[in-house]
C-alpha atoms as a PDB file:
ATOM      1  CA  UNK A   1     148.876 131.516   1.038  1.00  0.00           C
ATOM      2  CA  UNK A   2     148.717 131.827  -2.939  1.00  0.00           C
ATOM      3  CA  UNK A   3     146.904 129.364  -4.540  1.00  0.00           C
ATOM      4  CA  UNK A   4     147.011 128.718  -8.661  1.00  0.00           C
ATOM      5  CA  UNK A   5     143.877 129.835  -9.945  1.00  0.00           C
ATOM      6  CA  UNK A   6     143.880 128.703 -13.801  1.00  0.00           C
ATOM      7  CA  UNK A   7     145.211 126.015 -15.865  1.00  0.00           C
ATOM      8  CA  UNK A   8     147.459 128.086 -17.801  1.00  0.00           C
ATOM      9  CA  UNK A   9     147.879 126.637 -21.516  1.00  0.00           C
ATOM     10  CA  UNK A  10     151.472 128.434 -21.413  1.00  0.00           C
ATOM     11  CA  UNK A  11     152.155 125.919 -18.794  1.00  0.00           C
ATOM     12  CA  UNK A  12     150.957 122.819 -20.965  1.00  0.00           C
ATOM     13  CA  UNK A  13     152.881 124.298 -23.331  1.00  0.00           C
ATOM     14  CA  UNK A  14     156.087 123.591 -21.465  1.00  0.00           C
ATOM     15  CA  UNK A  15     155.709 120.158 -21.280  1.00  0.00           C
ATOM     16  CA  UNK A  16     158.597 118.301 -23.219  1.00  0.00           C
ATOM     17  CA  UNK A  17     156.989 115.049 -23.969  1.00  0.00           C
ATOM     18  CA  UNK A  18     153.375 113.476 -24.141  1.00  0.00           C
ATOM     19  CA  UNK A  19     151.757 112.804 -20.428  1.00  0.00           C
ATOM     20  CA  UNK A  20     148.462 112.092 -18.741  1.00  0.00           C
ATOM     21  CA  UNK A  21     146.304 114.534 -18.553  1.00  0.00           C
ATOM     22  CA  UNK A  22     146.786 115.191 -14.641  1.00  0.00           C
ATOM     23  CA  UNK A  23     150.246 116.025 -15.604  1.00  0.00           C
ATOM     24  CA  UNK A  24     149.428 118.426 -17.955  1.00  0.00           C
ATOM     25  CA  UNK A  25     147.219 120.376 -15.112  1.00  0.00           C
ATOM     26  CA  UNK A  26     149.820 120.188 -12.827  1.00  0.00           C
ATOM     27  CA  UNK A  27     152.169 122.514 -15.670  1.00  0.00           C
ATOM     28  CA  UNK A  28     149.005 124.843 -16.685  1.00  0.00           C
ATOM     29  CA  UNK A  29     148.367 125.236 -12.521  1.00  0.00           C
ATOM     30  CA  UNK A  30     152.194 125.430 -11.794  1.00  0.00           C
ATOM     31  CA  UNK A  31     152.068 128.512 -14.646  1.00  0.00           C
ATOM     32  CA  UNK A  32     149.896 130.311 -12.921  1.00  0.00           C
ATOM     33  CA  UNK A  33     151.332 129.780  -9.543  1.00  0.00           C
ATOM     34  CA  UNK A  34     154.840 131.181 -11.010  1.00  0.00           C
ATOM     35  CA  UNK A  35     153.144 133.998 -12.527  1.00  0.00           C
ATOM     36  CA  UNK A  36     151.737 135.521  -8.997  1.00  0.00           C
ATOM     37  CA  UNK A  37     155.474 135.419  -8.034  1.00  0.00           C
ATOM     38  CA  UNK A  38     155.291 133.979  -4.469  1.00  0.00           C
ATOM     39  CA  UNK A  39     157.876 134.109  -1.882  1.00  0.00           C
ATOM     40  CA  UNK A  40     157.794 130.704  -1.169  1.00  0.00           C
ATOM     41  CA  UNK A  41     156.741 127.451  -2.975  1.00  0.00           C
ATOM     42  CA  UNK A  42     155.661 124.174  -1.234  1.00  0.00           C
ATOM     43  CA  UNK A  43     155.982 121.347  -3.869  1.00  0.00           C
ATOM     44  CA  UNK A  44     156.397 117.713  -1.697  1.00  0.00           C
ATOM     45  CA  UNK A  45     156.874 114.446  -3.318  1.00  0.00           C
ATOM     46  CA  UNK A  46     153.299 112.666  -1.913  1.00  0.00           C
ATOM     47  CA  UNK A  47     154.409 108.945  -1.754  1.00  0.00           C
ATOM     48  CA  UNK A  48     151.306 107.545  -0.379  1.00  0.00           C
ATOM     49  CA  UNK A  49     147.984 108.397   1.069  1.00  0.00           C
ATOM     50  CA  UNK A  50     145.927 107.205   4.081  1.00  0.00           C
ATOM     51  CA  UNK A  51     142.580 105.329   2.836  1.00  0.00           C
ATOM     52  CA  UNK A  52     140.076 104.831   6.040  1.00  0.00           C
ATOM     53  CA  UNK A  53     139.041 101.180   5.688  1.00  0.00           C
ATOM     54  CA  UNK A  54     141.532 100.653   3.079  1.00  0.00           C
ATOM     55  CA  UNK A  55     144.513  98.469   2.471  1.00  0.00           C
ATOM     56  CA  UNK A  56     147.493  99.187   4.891  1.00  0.00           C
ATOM     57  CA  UNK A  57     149.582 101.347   2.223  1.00  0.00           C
ATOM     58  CA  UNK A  58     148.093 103.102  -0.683  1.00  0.00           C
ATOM     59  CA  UNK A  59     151.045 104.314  -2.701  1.00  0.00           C
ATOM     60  CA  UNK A  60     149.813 107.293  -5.337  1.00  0.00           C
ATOM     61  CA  UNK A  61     150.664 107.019  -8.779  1.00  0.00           C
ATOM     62  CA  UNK A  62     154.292 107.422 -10.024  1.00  0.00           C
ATOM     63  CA  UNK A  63     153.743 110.568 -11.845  1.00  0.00           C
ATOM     64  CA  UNK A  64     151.990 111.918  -9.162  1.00  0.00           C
ATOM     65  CA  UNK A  65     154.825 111.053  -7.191  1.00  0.00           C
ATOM     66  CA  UNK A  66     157.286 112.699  -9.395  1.00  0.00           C
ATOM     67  CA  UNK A  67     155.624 116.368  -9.439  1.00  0.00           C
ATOM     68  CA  UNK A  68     158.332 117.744  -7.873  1.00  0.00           C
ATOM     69  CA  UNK A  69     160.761 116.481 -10.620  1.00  0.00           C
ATOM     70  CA  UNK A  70     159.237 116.937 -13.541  1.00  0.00           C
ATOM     71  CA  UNK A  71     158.016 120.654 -12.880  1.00  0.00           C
ATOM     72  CA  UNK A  72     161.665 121.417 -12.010  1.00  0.00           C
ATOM     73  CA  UNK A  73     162.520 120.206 -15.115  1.00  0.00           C
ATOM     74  CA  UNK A  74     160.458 122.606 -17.141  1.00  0.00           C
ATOM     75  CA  UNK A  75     161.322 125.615 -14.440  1.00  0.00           C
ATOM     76  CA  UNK A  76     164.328 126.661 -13.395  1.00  0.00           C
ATOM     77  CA  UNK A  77     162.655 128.825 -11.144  1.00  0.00           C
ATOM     78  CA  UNK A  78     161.850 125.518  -9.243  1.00  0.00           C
ATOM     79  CA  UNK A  79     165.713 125.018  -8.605  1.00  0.00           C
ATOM     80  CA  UNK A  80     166.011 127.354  -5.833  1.00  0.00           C
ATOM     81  CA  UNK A  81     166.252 127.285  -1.859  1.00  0.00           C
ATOM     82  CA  UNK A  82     162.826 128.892  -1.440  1.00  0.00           C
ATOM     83  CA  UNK A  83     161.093 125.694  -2.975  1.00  0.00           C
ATOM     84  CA  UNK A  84     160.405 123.244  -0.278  1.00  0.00           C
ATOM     85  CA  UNK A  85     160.075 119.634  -1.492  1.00  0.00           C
ATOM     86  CA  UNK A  86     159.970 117.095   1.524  1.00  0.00           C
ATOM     87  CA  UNK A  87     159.022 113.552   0.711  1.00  0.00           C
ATOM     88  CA  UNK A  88     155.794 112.721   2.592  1.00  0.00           C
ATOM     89  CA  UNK A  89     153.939 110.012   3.469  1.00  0.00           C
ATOM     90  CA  UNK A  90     150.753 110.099   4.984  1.00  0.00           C
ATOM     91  CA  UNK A  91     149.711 106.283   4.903  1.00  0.00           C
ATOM     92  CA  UNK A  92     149.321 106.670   8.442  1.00  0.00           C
ATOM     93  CA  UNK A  93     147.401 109.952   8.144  1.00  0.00           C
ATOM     94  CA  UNK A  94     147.528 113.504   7.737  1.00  0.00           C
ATOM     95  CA  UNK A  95     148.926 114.003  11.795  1.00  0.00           C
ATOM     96  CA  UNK A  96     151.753 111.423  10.443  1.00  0.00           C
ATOM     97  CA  UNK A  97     153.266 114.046   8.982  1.00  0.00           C
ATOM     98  CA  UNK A  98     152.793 117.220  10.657  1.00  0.00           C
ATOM     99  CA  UNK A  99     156.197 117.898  12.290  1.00  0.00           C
ATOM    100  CA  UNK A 100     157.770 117.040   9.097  1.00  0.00           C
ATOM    101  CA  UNK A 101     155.882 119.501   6.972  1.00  0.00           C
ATOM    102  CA  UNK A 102     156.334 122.614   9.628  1.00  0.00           C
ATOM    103  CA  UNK A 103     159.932 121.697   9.457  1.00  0.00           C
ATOM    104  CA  UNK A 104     160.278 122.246   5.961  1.00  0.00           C
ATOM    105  CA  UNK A 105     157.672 125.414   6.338  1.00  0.00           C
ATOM    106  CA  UNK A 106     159.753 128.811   6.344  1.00  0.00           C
ATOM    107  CA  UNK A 107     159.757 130.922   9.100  1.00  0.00           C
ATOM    108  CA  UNK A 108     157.909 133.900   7.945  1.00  0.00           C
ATOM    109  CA  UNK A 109     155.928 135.118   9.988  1.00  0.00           C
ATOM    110  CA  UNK A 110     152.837 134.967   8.304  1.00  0.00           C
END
């Protein structure tokens, strides 16, 4: 598993219009990520998140939501079949969505 190490200015750099600052990690991290030149990338649209105690649906922010979008707008690179992007859900936990995430997860071996 490669993990991004750095928020990469070059990556700010990308963005096209003014954003929140999480957004702005999320290009400098996705930078660095593209820059290690992994064989696969796992990139999931995170709809909602399970909150112990908390109200029955907590649904995340909508630009945390669009990750997936917006990055692929900056790189192409994003466009192809080796980036997995399943919608997920975990309001109901993390187990929720297990079987969808190793369905999405290549077969590699590794």
């Amino acid at each position: 598993m490669i993990l991004p190490e750095t928020i990469a200015e070059a990556g700010i750099q990308k963005i096209s219009a003014a954003f929140c600052y999480p957004v702005e990690i999320s290009h400098g991290y996705m930078y660095d990520l593209l820059q290690k030149e992994p064989d696969y990338i796992f990139l999931p649209h995170v709809r909602g998140l399970y909150v112990e105690n908390g109200p029955e649906s907590s649904i995340l922010c909508p630009m945390a939501q669009g990750e997936p979008y917006y990055l692929k707008a900056s790189w192409e690179r994003l466009e192809a079949s080796d980036v997995f992007t399943p919608v997920l859900d975990f309001k109901d936990g993390l187990q929720s969505m297990q079987e969808k995430i190793c369905d999405y997860w290549p077969a590699t071996g590794k």
